[in-house]
Protein backbone atom coordinates (compact mmCIF):
# COMPACT_ATOMS: atom_id res chain seq x y z
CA UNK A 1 -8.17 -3.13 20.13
CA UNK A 2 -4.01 -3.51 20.66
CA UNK A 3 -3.16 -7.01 22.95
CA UNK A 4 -2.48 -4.15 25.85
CA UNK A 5 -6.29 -3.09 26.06
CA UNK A 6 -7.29 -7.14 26.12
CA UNK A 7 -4.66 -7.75 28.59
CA UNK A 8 -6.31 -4.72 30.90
CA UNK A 9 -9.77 -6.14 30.40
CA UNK A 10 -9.19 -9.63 31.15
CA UNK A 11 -6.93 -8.50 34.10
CA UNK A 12 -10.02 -6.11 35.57
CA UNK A 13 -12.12 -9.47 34.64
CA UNK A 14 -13.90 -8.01 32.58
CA UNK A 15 -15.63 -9.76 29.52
CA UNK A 16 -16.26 -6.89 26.71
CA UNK A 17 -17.50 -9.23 23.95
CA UNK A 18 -19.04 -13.14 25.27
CA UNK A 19 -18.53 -14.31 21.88
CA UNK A 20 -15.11 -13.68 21.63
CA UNK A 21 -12.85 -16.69 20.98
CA UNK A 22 -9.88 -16.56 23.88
CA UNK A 23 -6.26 -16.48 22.96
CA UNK A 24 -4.01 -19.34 23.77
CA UNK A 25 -0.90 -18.97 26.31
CA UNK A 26 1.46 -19.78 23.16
CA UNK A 27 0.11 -16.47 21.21
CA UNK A 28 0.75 -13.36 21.64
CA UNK A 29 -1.15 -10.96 18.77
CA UNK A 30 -0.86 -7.44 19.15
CA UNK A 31 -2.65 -6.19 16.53
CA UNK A 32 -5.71 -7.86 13.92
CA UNK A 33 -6.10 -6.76 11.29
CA UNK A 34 -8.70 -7.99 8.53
CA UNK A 35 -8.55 -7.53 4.81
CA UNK A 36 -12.36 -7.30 3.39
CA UNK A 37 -14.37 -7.12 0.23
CA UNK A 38 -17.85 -6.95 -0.51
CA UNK A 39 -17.37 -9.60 -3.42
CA UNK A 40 -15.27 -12.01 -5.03
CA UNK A 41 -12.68 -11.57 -8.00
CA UNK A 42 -10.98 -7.88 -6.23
CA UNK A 43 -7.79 -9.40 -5.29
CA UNK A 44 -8.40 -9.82 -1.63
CA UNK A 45 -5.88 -12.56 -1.13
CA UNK A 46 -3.61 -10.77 -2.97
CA UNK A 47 -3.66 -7.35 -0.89
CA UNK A 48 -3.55 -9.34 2.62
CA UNK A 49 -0.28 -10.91 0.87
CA UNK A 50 0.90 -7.59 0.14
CA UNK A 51 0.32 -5.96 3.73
CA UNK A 52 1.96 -8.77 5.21
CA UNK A 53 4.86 -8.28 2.77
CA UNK A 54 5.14 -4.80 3.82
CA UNK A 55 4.80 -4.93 7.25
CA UNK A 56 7.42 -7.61 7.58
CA UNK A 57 10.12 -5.79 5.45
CA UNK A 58 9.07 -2.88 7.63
CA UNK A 59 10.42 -5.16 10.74
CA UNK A 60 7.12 -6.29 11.81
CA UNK A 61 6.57 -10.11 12.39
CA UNK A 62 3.27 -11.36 10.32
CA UNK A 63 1.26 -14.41 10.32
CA UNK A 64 -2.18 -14.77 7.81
CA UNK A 65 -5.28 -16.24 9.07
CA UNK A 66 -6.93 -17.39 5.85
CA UNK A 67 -10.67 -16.97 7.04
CA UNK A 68 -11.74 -18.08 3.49
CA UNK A 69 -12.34 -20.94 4.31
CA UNK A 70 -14.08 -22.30 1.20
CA UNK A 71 -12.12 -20.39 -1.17
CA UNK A 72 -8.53 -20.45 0.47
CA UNK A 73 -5.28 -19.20 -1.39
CA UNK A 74 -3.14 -18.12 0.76
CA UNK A 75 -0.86 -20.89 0.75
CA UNK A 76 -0.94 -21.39 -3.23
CA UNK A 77 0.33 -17.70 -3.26
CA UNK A 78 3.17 -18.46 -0.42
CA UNK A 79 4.44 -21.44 -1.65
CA UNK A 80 2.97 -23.35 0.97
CA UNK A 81 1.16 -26.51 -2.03
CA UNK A 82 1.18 -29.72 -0.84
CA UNK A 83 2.27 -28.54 3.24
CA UNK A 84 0.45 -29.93 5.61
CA UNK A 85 0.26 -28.50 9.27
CA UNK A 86 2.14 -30.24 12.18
CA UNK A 87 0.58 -29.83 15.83
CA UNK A 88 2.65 -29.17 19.36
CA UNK A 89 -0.10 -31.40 22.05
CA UNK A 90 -3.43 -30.21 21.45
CA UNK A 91 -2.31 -26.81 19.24
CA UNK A 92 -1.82 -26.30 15.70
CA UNK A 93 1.59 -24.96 14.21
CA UNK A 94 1.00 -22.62 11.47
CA UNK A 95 3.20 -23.41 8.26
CA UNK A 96 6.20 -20.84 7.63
CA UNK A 97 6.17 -19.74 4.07
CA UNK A 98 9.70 -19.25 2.06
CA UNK A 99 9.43 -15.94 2.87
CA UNK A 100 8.90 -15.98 6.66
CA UNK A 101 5.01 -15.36 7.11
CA UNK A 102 3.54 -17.53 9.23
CA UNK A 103 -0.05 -18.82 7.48
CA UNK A 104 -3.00 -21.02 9.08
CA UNK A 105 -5.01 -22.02 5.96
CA UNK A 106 -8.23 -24.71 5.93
CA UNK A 107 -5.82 -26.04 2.45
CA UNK A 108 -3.01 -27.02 4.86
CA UNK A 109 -5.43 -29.21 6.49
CA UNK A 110 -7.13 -31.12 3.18
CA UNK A 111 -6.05 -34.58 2.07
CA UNK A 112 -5.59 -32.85 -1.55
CA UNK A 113 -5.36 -29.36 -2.03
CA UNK A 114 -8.50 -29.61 -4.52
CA UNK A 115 -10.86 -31.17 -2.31
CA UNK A 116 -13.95 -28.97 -1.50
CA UNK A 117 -15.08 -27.92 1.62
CA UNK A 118 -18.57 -28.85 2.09
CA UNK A 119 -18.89 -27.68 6.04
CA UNK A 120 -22.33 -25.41 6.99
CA UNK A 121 -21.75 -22.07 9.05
CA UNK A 122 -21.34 -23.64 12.41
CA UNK A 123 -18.70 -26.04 11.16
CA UNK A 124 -17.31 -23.08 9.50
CA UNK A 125 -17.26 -20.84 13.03
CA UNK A 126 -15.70 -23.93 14.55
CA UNK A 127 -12.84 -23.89 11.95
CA UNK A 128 -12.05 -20.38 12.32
CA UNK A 129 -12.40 -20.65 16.02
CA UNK A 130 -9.32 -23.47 15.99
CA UNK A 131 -7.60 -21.04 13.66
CA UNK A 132 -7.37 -18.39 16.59
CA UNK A 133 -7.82 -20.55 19.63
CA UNK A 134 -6.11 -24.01 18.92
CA UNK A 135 -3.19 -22.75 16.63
CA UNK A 136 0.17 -21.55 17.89
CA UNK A 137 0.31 -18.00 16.62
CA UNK A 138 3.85 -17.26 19.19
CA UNK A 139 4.85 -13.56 18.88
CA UNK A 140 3.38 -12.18 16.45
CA UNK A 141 2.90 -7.93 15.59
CA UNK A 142 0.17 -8.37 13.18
CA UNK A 143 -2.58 -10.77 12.42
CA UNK A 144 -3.60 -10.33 8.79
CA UNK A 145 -7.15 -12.01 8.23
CA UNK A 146 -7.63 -12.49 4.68
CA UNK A 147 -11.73 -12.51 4.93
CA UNK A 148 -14.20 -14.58 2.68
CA UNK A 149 -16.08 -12.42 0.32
CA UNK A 150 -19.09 -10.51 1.29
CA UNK A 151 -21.25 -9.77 4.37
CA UNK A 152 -22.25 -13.68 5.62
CA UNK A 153 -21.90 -16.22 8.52
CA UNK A 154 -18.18 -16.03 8.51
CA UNK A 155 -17.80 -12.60 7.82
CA UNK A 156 -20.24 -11.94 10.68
CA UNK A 157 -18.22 -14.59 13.00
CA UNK A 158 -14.79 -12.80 12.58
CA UNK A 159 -16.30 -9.14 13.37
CA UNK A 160 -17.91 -10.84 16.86
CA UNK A 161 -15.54 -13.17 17.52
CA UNK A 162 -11.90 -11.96 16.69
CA UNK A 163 -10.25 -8.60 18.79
CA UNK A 164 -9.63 -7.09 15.29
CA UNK A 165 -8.33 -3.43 15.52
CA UNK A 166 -9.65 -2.51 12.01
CA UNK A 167 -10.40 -3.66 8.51
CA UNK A 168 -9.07 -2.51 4.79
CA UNK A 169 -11.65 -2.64 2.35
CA UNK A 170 -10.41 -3.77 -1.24
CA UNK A 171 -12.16 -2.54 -4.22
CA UNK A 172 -11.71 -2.24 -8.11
CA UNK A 173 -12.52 0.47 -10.53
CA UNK A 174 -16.05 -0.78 -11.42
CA UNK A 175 -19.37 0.54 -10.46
CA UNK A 176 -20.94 -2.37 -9.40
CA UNK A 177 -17.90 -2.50 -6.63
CA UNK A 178 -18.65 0.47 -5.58
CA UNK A 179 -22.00 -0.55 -4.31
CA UNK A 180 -20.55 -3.47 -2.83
CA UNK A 181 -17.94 -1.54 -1.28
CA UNK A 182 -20.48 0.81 0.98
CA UNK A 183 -21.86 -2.37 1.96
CA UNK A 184 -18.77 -3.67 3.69
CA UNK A 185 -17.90 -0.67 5.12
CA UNK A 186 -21.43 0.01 6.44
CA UNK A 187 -20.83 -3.94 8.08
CA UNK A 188 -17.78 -3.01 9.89
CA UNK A 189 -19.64 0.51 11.19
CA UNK A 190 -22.40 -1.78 12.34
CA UNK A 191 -20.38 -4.07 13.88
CA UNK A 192 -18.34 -1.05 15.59
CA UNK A 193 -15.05 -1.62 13.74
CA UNK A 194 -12.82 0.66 12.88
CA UNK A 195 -11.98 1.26 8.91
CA UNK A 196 -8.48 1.52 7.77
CA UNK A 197 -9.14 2.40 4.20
CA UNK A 198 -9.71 1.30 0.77
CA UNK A 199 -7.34 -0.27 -1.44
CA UNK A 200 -8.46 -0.02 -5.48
CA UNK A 201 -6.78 -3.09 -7.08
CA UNK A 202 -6.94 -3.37 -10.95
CA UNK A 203 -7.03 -0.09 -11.18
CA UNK A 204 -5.13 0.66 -14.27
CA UNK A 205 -2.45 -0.94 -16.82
CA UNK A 206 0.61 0.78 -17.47
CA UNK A 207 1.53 1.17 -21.25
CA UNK A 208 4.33 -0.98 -22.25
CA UNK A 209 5.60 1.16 -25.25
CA UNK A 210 4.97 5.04 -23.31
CA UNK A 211 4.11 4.58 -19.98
CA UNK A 212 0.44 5.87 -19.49
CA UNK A 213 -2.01 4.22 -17.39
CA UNK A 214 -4.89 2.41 -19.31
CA UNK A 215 -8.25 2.21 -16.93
CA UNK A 216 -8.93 -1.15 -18.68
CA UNK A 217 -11.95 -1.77 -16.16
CA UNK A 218 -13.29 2.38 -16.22
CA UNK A 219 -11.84 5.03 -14.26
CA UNK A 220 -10.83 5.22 -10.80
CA UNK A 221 -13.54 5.41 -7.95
CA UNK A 222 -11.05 5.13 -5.08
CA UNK A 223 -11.00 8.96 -4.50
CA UNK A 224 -14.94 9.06 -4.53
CA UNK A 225 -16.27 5.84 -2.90
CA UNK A 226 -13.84 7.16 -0.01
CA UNK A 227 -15.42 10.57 0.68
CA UNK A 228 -18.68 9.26 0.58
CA UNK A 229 -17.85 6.33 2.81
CA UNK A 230 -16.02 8.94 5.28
CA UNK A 231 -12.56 6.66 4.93
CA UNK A 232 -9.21 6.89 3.69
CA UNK A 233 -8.34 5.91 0.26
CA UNK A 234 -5.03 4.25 1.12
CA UNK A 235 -3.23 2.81 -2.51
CA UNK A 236 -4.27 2.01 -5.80
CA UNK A 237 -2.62 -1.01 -7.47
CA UNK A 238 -1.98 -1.62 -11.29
CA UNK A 239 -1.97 -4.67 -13.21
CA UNK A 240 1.02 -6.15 -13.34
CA UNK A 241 1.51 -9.00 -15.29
CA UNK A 242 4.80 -10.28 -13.72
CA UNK A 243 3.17 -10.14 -9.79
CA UNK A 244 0.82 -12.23 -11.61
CA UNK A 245 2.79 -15.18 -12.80
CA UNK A 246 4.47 -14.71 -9.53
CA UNK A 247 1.64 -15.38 -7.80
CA UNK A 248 1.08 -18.40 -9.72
CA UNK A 249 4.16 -19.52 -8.69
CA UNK A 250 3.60 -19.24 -4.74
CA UNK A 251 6.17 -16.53 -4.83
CA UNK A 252 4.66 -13.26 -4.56
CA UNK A 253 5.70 -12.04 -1.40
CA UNK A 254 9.22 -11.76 -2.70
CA UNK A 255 8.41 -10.43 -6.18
CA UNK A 256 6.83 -7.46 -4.81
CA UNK A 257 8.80 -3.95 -4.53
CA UNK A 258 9.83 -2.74 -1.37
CA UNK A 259 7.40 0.15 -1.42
CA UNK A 260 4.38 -1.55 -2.57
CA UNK A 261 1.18 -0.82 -1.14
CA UNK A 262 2.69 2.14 0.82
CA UNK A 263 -0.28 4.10 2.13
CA UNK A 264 -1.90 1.06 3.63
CA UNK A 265 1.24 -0.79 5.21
CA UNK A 266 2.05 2.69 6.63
CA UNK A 267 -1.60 3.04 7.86
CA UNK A 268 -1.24 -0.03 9.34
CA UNK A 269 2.40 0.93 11.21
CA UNK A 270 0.20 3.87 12.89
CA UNK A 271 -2.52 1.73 14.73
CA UNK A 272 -0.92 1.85 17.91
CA UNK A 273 -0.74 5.64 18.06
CA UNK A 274 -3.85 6.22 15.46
CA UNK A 275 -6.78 3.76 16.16
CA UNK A 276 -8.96 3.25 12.87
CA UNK A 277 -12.14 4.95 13.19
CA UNK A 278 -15.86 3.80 13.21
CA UNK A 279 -17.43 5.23 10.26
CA UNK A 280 -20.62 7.23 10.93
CA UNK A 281 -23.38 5.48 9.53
CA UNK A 282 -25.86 8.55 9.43
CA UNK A 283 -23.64 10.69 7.94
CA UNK A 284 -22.13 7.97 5.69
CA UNK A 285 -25.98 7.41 4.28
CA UNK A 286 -26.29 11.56 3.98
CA UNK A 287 -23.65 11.69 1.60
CA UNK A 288 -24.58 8.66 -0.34
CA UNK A 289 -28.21 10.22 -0.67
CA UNK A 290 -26.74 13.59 -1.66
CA UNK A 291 -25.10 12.12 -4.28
CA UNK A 292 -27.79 9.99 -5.84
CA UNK A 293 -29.73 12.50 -6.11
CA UNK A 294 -27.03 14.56 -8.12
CA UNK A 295 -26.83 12.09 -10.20
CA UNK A 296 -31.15 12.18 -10.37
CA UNK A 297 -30.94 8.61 -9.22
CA UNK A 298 -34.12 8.55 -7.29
CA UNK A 299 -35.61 5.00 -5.41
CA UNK A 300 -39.43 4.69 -6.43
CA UNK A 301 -41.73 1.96 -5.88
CA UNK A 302 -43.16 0.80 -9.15
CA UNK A 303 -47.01 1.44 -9.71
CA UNK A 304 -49.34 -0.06 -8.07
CA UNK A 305 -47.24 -1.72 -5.35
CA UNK A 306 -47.05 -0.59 -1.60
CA UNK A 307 -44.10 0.68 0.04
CA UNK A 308 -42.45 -0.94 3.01
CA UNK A 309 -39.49 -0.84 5.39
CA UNK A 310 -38.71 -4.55 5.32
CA UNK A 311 -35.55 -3.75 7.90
CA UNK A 312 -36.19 -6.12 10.93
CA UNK A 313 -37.00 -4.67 14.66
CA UNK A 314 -34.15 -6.02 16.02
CA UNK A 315 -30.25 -7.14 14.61
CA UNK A 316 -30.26 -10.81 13.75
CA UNK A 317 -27.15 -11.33 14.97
C-alpha cells in the first residue's frame, strides 16, 4: 500500500497488520517495493540496482534495503567497500552511494566486509526490523528491498512485516527457475501481495561479430512462466560483459543505459495509479496443471506406497 493509505489507517487507529514494523518520524516511504527470487545465482542484486537506477534518472528519489542479510552486495555494487554507517541519536544513517542511492546494508555494519554473519532467524528479523524502524530513510519515493533468496524466515518476515506495495520476481532462462519462479510468486499470492512482474536476467548474449542473440542458458521462458503465473513479463536482460566488470567495480549504477530495464522501472512509475495485483492462486494452479499435462507430465505415487496430502491444517506462519 502507498504511505497515503498507512497514513489513513494509523490516523482512523486502525492496526491492519500487528506484525508490522512502524515507521520512524525521520522517514517518509511512499512506496516498497521488493525485488524477489526463488533461488540464488539470478542476478537479484543486480536488478534491484537497476530499478533503483531507473527510477532515480526518472526523478524519483531511491534508497535499497539490502534484506540479504547473509549474502549482502549491495554496497560492493555501489561503491559503498569499506563504508561504515554513521548514526543521528538512536537512528541509523543509511550510506549515500556515488551515485545518489541511499543503501542500508548488514556489510556497512561488519568490522570487515568478509566477516560472516552467523545470526539465527530472530536475530535476523531483529536486523531487518532496525533496517526499517531504527534507520533514517528521510524522503524517500521508493524503497527497493533487494530480498534473500527463496521462500524462508526472512523472506516470510519482509512479506508480514514491511508495507510493501508489490514484488518483481527475477528469473533466468532455465527450467529449473521456472519451477522456482511459481514458487515465489505463489508466496507473495499467499501472503496477499501484489506481483509486479518478472524480469528474465541472463537471458541471451549478443553476438559480437553480427549481432544475434545466443540463448547460452536455453531459450527464453519469460513469455510462458508469465501466462501461467497470471503476471506481467516486464524486461529481459542480456549478458553484458562490460555491466559486469562494472559491477565489480562498485559502479554499476552509472554504467547502465538510460533505458535499461524499461518495462519494469515504468511498471514501477504506475503504482500509484495501477496497484500490482494479487495473483489468483486457483487459477494460477489450473493453468500450471493444464500445462503439465500437455506436456504428459503426470504426478504418480510410486508402487506400493500410499498417497497423502502432507499440507498442514493450518498456515505456520
Amino acid at each position: 500500500m502507498a504511505c497515503e493509505s498507512r497514513d489513513e489507517a494509523a490516523a482512523a487507529g486502525k492496526n491492519t497488520n500487528p506484525q508490522a514494523f512502524e515507521e520512524n518520524a525521520l522517514s517518509e516511504v511512499r512506496h516498497v517495493i521488493g525485488v524477489v527470487s526463488g533461488k540464488g545465482g539470478v542476478g537479484k542484486s543486480f536488478v534491484s540496482v537497476a530499478l533503483a537506477a531507473g527510477l532515480q534518472k526518472a526523478g524519483a528519489t531511491v534508497g535499497i534495503l539490502d534484506a540479504d542479510i547473509t549474502g549482502p552486495s549491495i554496497p560492493y555494487l555501489l561503491g559503498l567497500r569499506g563504508q561504515r554507517l554513521m548514526s543521528l541519536g538512536d537512528l541509523y544513517l543509511p550510506s549515500i552511494a556515488p551515485c545518489g542511492i541511499k543503501v542500508m546494508s548488514s556489510n556497512l555494519l561488519l568490522g570487515r566486509e568478509d566477516d560472516p554473519v552467523l545470526w539465527r532467524g530472530p536475530v535476523l528479523a531483529g536486523a531487518l526490523r532496525q533496517f526499517w524502524s531504527q534507520t533514517s530513510w528521510g524522503p524517500l519515493d521508493y524503497l527497493i528491498i533487494d530480498m534473500p533468496p527463496g521462500t524462508g524466515d526472512v523472506a516470510l518476515t519482509c512479506y508480514q512485516s514491511l508495507p510493501m506495495d508489490g514484488v518483481v520476481i527475477v528469473s533466468s532462462p532455465q527450467d529449473i527457475v521456472s519451477m522456482i519462479v511459481t514458487k515465489a510468486v505463489k508466496m507473495a499470492a499467499r501472503m496477499d501481495i501484489g506481483v509486479l512482474g518478472i524480469v528474465e536476467n541472463l537471458s541471451y548474449l549478443v553476438s559480437p561479430t553480427d549481432g544475434a542473440e545466443i540463448d547460452l542458458f536455453g531459450p527464453s521462458h519469460l513469455k510462458r512462466d508469465a501466462e501461467l503465473c497470471g503476471v506481467d513479463a516486464l524486461d529481459r536482460l542480456p549478458i553484458e560483459p562490460a555491466l559486469a566488470e562494472a559491477c565489480d567495480q562498485g559502479r554499476l549504477a552509472d554504467a547502465l543505459p538510460d533505458d535499461y530495464l524499461p518495462g519494469t522501472v515504468a511498471r514501477a512509475l504506475m503504482l500509484e495509479a495501477v496497484p500490482a495485483p494479487v495473483p489468483d492462486l486457483a487459477a494460477m494452479d489450473a493453468r500450471l496443471d493444464a500445462y503439465r499435462d500437455s506436456l504428459g507430465l503426470v504426478d504418480g505415487v510410486p508402487e506400493g506406497m500410499e498417497e497423502r496430502d502432507a499440507t498442514p491444517d493450518e498456515e505456520p506462519f
